[in-house]
Protein backbone atom coordinates (compact mmCIF):
# COMPACT_ATOMS: atom_id res chain seq x y z
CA UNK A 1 172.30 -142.84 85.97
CA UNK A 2 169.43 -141.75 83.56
CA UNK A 3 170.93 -143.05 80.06
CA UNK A 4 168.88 -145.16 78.05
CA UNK A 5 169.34 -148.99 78.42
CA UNK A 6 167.98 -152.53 78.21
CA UNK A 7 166.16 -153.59 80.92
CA UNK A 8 168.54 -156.36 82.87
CA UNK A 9 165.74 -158.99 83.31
CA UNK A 10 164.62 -158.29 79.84
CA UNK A 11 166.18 -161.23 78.16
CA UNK A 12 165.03 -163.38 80.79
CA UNK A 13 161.32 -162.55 80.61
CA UNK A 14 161.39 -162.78 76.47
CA UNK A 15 163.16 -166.16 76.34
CA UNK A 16 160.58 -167.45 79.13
CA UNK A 17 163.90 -168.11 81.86
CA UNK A 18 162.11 -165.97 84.24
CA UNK A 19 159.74 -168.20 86.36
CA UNK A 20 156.42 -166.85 87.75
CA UNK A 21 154.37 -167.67 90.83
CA UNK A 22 152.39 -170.71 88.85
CA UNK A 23 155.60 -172.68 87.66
CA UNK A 24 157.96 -172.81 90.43
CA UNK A 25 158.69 -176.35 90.25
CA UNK A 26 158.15 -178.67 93.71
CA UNK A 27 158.35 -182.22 94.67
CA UNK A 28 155.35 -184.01 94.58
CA UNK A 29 153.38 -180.90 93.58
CA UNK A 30 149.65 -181.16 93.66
CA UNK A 31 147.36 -178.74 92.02
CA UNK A 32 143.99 -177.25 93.22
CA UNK A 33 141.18 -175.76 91.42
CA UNK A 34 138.72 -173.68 92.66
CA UNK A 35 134.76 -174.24 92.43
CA UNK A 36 132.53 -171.14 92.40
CA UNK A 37 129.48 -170.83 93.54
CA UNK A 38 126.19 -170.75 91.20
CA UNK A 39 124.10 -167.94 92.97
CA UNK A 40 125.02 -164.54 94.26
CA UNK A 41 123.88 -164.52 97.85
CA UNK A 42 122.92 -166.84 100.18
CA UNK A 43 123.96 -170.37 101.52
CA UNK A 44 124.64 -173.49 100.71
CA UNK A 45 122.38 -176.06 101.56
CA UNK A 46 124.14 -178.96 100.75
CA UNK A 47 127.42 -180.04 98.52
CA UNK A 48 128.27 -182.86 96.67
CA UNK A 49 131.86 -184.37 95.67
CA UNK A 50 131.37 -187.39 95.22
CA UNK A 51 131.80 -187.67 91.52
CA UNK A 52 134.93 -185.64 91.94
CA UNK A 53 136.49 -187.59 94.75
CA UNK A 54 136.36 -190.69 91.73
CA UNK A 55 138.05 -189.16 88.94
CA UNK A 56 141.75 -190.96 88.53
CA UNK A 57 144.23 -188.32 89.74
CA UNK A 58 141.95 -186.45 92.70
CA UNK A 59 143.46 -186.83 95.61
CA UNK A 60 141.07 -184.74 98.14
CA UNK A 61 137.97 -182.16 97.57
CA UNK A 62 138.15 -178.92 100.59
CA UNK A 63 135.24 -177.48 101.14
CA UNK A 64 133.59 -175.56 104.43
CA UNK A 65 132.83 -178.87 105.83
CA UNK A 66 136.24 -180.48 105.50
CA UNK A 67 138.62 -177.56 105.68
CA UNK A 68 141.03 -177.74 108.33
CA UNK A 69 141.00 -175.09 111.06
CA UNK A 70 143.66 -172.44 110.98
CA UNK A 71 144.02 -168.89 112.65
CA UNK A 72 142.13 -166.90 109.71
CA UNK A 73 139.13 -168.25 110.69
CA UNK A 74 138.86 -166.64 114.49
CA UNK A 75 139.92 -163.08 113.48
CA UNK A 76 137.50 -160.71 114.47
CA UNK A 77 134.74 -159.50 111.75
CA UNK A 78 134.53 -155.95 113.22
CA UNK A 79 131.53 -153.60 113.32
CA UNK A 80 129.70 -152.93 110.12
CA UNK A 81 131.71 -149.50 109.56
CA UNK A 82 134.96 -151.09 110.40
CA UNK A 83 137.68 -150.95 107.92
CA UNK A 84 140.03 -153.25 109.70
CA UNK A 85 137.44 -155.75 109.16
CA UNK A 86 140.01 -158.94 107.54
CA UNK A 87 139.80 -160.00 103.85
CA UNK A 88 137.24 -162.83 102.81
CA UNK A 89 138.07 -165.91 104.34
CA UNK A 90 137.25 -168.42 101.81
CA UNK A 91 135.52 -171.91 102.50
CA UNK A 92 134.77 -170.34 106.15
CA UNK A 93 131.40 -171.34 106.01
CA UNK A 94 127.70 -172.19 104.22
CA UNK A 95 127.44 -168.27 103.39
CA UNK A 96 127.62 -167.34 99.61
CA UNK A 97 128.44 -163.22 99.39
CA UNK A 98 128.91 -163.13 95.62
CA UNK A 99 128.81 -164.63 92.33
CA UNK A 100 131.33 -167.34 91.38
CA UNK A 101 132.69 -167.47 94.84
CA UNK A 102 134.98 -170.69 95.80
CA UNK A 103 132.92 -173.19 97.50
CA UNK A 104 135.35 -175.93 97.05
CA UNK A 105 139.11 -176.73 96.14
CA UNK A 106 139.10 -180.11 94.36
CA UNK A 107 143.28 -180.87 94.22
CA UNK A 108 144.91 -183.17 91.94
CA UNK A 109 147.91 -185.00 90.64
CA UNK A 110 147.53 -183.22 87.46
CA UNK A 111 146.17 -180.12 86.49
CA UNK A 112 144.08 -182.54 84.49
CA UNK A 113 142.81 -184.18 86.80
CA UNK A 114 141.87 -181.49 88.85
CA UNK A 115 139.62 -179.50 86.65
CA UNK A 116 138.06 -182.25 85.40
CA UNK A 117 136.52 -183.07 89.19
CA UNK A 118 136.57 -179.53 89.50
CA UNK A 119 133.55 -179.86 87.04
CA UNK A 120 131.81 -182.71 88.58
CA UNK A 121 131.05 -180.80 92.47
CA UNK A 122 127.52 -179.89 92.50
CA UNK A 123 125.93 -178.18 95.44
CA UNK A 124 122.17 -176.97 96.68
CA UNK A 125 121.40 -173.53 97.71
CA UNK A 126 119.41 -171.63 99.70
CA UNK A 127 119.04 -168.29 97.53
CA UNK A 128 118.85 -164.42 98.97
CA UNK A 129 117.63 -161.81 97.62
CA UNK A 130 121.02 -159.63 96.31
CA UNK A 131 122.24 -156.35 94.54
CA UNK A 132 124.83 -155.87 92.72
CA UNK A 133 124.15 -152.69 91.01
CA UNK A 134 125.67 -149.02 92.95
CA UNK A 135 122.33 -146.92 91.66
CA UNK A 136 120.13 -149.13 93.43
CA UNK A 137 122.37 -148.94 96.77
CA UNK A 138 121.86 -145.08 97.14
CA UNK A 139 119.83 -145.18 99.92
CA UNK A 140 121.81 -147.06 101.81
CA UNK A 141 125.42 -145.04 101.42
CA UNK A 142 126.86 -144.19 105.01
CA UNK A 143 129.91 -142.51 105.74
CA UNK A 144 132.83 -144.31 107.15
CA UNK A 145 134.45 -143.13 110.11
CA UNK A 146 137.65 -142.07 108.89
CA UNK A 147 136.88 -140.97 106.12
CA UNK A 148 134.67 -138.16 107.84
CA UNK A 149 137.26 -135.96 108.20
CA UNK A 150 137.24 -135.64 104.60
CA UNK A 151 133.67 -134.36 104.04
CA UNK A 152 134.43 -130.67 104.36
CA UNK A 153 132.64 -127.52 103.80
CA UNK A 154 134.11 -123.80 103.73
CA UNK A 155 132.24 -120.44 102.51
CA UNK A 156 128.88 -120.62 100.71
CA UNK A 157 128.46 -123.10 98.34
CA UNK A 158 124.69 -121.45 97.46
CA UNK A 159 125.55 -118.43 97.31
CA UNK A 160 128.33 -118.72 94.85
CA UNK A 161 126.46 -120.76 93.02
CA UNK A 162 123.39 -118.27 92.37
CA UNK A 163 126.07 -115.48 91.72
CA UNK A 164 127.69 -117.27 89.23
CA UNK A 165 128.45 -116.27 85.70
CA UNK A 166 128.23 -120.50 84.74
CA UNK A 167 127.22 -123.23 86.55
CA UNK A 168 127.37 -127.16 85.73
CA UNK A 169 125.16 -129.58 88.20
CA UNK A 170 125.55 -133.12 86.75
CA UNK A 171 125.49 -136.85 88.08
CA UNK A 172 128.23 -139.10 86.40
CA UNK A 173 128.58 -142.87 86.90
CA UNK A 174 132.09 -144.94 86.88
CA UNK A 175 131.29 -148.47 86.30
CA UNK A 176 133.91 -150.99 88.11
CA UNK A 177 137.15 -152.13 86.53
CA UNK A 178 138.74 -155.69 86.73
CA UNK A 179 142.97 -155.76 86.88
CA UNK A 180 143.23 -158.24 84.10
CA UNK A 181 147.59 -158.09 83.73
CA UNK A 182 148.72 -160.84 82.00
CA UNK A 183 149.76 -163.25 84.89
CA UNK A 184 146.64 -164.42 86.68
CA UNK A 185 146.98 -164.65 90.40
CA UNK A 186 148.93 -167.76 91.66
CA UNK A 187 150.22 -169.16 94.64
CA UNK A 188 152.71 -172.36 94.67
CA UNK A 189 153.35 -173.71 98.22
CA UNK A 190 156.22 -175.75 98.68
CA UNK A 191 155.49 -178.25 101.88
CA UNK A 192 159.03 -178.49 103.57
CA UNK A 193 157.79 -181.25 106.13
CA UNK A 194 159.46 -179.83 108.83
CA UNK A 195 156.62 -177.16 109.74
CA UNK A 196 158.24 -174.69 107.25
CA UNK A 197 156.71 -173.51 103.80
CA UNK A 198 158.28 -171.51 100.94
CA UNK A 199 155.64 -169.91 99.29
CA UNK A 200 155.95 -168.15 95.63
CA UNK A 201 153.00 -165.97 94.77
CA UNK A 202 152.33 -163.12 92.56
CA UNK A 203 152.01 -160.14 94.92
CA UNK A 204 153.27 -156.55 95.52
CA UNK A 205 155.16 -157.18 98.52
CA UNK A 206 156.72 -160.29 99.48
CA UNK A 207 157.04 -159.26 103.11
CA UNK A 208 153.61 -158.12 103.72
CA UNK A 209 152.25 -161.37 101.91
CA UNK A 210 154.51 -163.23 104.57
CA UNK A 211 153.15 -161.08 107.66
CA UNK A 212 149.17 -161.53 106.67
CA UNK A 213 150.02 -165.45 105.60
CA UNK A 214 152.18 -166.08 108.90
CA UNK A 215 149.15 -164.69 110.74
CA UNK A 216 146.37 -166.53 109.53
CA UNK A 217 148.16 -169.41 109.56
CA UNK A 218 149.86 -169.44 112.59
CA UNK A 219 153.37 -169.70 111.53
CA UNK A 220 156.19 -168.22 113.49
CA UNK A 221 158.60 -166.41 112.59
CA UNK A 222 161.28 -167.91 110.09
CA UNK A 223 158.98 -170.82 109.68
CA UNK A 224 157.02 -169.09 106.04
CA UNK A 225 159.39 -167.56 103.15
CA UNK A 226 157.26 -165.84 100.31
CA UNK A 227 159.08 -165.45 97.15
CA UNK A 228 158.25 -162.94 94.16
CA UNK A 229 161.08 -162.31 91.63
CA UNK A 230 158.57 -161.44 88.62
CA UNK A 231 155.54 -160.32 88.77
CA UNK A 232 153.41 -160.38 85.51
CA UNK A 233 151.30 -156.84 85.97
CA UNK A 234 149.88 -156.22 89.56
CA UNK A 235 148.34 -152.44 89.29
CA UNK A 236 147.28 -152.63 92.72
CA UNK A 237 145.59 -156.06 92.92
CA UNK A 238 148.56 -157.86 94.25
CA UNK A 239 148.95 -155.34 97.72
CA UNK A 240 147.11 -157.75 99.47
CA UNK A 241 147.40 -162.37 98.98
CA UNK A 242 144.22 -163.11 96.73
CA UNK A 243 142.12 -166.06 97.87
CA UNK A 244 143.90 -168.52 96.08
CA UNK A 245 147.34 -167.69 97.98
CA UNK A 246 144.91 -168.96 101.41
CA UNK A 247 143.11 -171.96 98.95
CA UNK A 248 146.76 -172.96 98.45
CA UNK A 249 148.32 -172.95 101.99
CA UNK A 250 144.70 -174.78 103.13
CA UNK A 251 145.18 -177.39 100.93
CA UNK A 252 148.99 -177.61 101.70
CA UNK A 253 148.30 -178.06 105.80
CA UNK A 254 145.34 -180.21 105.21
CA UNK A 255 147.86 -183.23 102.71
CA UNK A 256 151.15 -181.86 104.02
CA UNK A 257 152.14 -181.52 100.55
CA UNK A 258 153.14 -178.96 97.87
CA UNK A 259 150.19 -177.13 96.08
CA UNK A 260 149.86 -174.89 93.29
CA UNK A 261 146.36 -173.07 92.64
CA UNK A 262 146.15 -170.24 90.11
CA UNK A 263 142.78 -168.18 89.56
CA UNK A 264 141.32 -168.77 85.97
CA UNK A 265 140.64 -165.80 83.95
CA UNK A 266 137.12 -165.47 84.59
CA UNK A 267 137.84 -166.11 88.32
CA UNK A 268 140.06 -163.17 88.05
CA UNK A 269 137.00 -161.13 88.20
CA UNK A 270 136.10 -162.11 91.98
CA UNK A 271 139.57 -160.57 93.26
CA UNK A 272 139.57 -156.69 93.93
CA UNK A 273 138.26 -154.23 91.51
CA UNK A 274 138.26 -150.66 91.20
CA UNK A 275 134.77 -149.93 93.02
CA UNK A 276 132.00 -148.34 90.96
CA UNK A 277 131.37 -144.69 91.57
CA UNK A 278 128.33 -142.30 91.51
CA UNK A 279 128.87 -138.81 91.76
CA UNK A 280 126.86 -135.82 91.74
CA UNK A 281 129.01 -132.85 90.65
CA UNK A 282 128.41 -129.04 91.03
CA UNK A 283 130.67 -126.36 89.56
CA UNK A 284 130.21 -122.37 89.26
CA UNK A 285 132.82 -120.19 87.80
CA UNK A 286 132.64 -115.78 88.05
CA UNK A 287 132.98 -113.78 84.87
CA UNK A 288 136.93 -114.10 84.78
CA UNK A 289 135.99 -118.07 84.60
CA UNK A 290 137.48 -118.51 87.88
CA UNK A 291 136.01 -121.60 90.07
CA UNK A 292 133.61 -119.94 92.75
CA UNK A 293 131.97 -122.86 93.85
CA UNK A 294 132.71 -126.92 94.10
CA UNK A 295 130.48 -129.37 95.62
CA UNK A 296 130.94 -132.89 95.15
CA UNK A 297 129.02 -136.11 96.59
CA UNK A 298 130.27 -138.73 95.62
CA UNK A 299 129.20 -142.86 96.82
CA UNK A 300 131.25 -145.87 95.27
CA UNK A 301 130.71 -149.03 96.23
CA UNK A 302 132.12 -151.74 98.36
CA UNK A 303 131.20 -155.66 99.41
CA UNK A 304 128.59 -156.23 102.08
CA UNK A 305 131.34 -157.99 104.59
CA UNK A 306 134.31 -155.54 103.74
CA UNK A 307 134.51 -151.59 103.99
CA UNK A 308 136.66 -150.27 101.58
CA UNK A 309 137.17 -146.66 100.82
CA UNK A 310 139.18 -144.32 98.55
CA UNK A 311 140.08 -140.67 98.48
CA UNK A 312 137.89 -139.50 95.74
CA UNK A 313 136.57 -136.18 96.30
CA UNK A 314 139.47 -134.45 97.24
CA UNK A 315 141.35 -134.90 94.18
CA UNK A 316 139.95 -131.80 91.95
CA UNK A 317 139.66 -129.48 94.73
CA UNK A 318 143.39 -129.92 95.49
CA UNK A 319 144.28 -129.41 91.46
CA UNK A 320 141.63 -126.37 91.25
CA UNK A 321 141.45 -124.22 94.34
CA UNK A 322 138.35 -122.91 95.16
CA UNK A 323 136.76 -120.64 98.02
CA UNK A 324 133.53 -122.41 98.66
CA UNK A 325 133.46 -125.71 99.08
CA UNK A 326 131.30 -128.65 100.37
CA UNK A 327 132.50 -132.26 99.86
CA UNK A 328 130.51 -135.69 100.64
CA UNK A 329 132.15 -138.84 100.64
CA UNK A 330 129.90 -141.71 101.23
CA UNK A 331 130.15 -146.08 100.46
CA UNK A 332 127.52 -148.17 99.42
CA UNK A 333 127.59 -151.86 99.79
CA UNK A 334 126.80 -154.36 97.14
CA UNK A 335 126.89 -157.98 96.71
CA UNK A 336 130.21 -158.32 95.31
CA UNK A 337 133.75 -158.98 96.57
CA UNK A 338 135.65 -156.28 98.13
CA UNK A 339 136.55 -153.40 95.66
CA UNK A 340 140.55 -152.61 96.32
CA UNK A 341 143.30 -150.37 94.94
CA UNK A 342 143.62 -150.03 90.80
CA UNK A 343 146.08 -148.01 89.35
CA UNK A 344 146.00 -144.16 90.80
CA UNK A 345 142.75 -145.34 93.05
CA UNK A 346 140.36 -142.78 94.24
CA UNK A 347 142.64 -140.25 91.64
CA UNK A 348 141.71 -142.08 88.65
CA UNK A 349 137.67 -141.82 89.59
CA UNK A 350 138.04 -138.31 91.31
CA UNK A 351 139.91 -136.92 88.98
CA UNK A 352 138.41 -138.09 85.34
CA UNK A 353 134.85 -137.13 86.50
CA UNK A 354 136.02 -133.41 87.78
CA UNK A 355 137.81 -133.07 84.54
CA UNK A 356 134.89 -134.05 82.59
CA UNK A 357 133.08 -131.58 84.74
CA UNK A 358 135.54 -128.56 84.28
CA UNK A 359 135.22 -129.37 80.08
CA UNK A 360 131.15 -129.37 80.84
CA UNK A 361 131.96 -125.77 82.60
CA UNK A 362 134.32 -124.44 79.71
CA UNK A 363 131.51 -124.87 77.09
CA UNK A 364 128.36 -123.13 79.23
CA UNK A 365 131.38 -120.51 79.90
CA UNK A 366 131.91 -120.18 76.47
CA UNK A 367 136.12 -120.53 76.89
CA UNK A 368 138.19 -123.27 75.79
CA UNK A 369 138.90 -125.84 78.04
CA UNK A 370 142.25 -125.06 78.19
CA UNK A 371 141.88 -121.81 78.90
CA UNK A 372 139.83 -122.61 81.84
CA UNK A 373 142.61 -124.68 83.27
CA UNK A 374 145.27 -121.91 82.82
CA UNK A 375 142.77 -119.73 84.72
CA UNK A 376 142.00 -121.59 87.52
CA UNK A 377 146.27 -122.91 88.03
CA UNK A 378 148.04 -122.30 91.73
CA UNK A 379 150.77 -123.19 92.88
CA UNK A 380 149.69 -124.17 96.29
CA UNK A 381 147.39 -127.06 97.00
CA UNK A 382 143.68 -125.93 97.43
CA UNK A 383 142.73 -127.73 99.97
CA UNK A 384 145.81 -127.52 102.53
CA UNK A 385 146.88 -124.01 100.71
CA UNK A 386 150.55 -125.45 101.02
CA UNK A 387 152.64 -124.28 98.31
CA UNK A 388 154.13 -127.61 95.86
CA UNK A 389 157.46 -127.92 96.85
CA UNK A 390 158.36 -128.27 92.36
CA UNK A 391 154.88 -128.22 90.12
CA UNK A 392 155.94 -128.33 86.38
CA UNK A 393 151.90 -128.46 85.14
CA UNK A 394 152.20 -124.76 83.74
CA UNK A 395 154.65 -126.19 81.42
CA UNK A 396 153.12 -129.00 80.60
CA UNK A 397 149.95 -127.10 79.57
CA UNK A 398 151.99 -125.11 77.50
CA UNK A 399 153.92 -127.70 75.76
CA UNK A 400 151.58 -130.30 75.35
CA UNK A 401 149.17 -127.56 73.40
CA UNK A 402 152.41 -126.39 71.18
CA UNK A 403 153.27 -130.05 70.44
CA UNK A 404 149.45 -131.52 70.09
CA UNK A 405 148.49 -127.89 67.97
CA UNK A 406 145.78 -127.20 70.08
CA UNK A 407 145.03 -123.77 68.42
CA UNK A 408 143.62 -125.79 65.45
CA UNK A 409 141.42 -127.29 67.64
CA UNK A 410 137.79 -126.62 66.87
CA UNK A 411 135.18 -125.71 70.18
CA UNK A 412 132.42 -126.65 68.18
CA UNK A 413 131.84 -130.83 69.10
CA UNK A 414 131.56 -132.71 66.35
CA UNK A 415 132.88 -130.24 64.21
CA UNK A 416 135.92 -131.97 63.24
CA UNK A 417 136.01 -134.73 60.52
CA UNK A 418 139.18 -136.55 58.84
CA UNK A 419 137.19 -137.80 55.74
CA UNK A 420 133.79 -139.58 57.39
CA UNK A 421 135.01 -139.74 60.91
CA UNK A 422 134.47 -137.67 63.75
CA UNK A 423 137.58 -136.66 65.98
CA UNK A 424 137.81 -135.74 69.06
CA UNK A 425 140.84 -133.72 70.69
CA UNK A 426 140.50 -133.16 74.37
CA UNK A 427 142.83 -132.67 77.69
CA UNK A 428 142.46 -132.63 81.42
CA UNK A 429 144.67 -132.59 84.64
CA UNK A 430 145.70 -135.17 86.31
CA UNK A 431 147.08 -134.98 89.98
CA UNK A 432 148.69 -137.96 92.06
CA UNK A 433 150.68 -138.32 95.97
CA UNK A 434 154.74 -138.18 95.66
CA UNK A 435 154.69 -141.24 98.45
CA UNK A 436 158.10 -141.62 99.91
CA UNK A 437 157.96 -145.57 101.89
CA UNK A 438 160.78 -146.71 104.05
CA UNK A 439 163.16 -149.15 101.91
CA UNK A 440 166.45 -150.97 102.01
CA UNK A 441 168.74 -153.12 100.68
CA UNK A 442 172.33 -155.09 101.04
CA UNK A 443 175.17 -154.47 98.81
CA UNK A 444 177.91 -156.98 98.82
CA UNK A 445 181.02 -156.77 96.28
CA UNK A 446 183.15 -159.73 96.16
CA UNK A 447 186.83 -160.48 95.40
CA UNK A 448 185.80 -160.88 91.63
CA UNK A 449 184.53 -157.22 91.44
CA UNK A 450 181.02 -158.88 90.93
CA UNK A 451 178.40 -156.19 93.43
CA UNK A 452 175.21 -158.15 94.24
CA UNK A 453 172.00 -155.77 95.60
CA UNK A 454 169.54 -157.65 97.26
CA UNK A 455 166.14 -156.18 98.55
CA UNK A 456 163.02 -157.80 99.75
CA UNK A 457 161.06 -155.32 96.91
CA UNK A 458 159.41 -155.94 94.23
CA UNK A 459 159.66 -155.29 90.82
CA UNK A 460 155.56 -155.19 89.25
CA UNK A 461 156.96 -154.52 85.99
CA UNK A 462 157.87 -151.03 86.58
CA UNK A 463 161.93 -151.25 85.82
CA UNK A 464 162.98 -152.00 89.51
CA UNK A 465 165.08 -154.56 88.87
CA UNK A 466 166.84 -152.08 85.79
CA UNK A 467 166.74 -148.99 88.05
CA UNK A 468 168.57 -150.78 91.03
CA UNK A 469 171.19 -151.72 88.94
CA UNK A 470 171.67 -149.21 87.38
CA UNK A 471 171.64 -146.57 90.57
CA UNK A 472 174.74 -149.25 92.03
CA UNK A 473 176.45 -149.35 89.09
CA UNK A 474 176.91 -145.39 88.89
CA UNK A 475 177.33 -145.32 92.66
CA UNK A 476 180.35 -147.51 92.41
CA UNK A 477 181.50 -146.99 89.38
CA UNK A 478 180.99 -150.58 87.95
CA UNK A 479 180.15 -151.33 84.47
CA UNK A 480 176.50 -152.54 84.56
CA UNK A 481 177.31 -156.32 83.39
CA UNK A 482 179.29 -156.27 87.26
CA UNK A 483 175.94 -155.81 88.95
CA UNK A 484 173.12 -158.50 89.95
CA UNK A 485 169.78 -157.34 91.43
CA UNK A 486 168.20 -159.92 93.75
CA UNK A 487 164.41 -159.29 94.50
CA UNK A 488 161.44 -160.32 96.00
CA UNK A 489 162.33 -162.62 98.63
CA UNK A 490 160.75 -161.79 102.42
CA UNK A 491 164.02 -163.10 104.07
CA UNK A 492 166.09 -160.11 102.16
CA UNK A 493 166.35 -156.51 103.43
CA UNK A 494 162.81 -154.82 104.55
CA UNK A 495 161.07 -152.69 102.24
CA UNK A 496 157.39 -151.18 101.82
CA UNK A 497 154.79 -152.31 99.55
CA UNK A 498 155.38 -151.50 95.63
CA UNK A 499 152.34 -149.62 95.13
CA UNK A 500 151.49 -145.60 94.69
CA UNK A 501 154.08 -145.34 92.30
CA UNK A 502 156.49 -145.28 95.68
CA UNK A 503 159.28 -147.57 94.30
């Protein structure tokens, strides 16, 4: 356990064995693509399919007015600051939320076939005005109820602040990010004709995909099997099914057939996104450079018909401790889809505009930003004062400065040239949960001396498969070759979500 090896699905990925979500092969497969809709809010007035419905090789065109009726479509839409409000239920109805949303499935024999009478539908709207830009959505931010508990403040903020040796006040702006990975989203449902599915999608937890699927649908138990062996890249945007996984299993009911529906490219940027972010930033620091004061409001954005919220202002507090403190946490909706998890989320926004605020506060100090960091390190968390059960930053500091030579590094910006360029060397903290999530799995050695491990989790490119193996093959004392990892399969052994960096 810890040597160096090949990963054990390696060869199969490289030599294209390994098959994803999109290519699970199926009897009688059809294949649905979706149509998006041409304004950013409002409804549609009237659609047309016609043209579609006559290209050789479409079989049927879903739309709102079509669509069969399934579970999803009665759940509960909650109060506007309810975060238990369900995802966006596509082809529910006339109402058009955001750009490029899917006001049709058009399904074919062929891929073909279905793209070309996916660019035939036509429809007439009835625009509304919209916004889809954070700055202009100030006014509006509110506070979500549990996220309230958050929005501290301790000592005197003001005062610190006007006894302060430095002081940075500044407003910084994180525009949204798109997971782009390189496996779209894609959903193949095999139609078992016997009131069963199998459904292979690209997702970050085969069980939980099942649960919200089985739901919606109406499906007992037993009766829907989601499958995930590889998953091309997920970084948080497979934690929940995307629209297409629901596109798919409409279609499937509707023909009692097998469908496949992957999201295009482009369409992968109307799936979750790492919201936007506006935040107003205050930091004061005595004359040992030590933080006296923090006060951070921060808004970032979510979809009109969703509330989504992350941790973001609690990040640098928790790195830096500080005595006085006042913290705002607010969301701001926009016409958009629903923002969601992205790599580190709320850290990777908290964090990265704190740290650019604490090098803003090393310069108008006058000390390096290093420095400042090495001033302001604890060993307990500042906002819970618990001590870190094992914090290895101090080291890191150290080490990454010896290794990266940061005493050559200039203070002066743009003082540092390699022939006409400009360089830039810079460093910051970064800070992010040790989740522990309830997991298991089944070992079973045979006669042969062959040890199989099977677990419903799954492996988002991350080395589960690899680490599995190789944790069973020390255990037992089997040469790796002995040991086969089965994975992402929600009939296998329960496990959490792969997300958090928790598995």
């Amino acid at each position: 356990i810890g040597a160096a090896l090949d990963r054990v699905d390696g060869m199969a990925k490289v030599t294209g064995r390994a098959v994803y979500a999109g290519e699970h092969p199926a009897r009688g497969l059809l294949y649905g693509i979706a149509v998006g809709a041409e304004i950013t809010r409002g409804r549609i007035v009237s659609i047309d399919a016609s043209q579609a419905r006559r290209i050789d090789g479409v079989v049927e065109v879903l739309t709102h007015e079509n669509r069969p009726h399934v579970p999803w479509f009665d759940m509960r839409d909650g109060g506007s600051a309810d975060s238990a409000k369900p995802p966006f239920r596509v082809l529910r109805n006339a109402d058009i939320a955001f750009a490029d949303q899917p006001i049709a499935l058009v399904v074919g024999t062929s891929f073909e076939a279905a793209r070309r009478g996916a660019m035939l539908v036509t429809a007439r709207y009835e625009s509304a005005s919209h916004n889809t830009r954070l700055d202009a959505a100030l006014a509006e931010r509110r506070t979500p109820e549990q996220k309230k508990k958050r929005n501290v403040t301790r000592g005197d903020v003001e005062a610190a602040r006007a006894a302060a040796a430095a002081v940075v006040e500044q407003r910084y702006r994180l525009a949204m990010e798109h997971h782009h990975p390189i496996e779209m989203h894609a959903t193949t449902v095999e139609w078992h004709g016997d009131g069963s599915v199998t459904v292979y999608d690209k997702n970050q937890g085969s069980q939980n995909a099942r649960d919200q699927l089985a739901q919606a649908f109406g499906h007992a138990a037993g009766t829907l099997r989601v499958i995930n062996p590889y998953v091309g890249g997920a970084f948080g945007s497979g934690l929940r099914p995307a629209y297409q996984a629901y596109l798919a299993m409409l279609a499937a009911v509707m023909l009692r057939r097998s469908v496949r529906v992957m999201l295009t490219r482009r369409q992968m940027f109307t799936h979750v996104h790492r919201p936007a972010c506006i935040e107003d930033i205050i930091l004061a620091c005595d004359a040992e450079s030590r933080l006296s004061a923090i006060a951070l409001r921060a808004t970032t954005s979510t979809s009109r018909f969703e509330t989504y919220t992350e941790n973001v202002v609690g990040w640098g507090p928790a790195a830096h401790p500080c005595p006085n403190l006042r913290l705002d946490y607010a969301v701001a909706a926009l016409d958009t889809p629903t923002p969601g998890n992205m790599r580190a989320p709320g850290a990777a926004t908290g964090m990265n505009l704190f740290e650019i605020a604490m090098d803003e506060l090393a310069y108008a100090r006058g000390v390096d930003p290093l420095a400042l960091r090495l001033i302001n390190y604890s060993d307990t968390h500042g906002l819970s004062a618990l001590p870190y059960t094992s914090k290895a930053l101090m080291a890191a500091y150290r080490e990454g400065a010896t290794r990266f030579g940061w005493h050559k590094r200039s203070h002066e910006p743009r003082s540092m040239r390699v022939g006409r360029e400009l360089v830039g060397w810079g460093m910051a903290t970064g800070i992010w949960d040790a989740l522990m999530l309830p997991a298991s799995a089944r070992a079973t050695l045979d006669r042969d001396g062959m040890l199989a491990i099977a677990s419903a989790a799954s492996d988002i490119g991350t080395g589960t498969c690899t680490i599995m193996a190789q944790i069973a093959a020390g255990a037992l004392g089997l040469p790796l070759e002995r040991v086969r990892v089965f994975l992402g399969d929600s009939s296998l052994p329960a496990t959490a979500l792969e997300g958090g960096s928790s598995m």
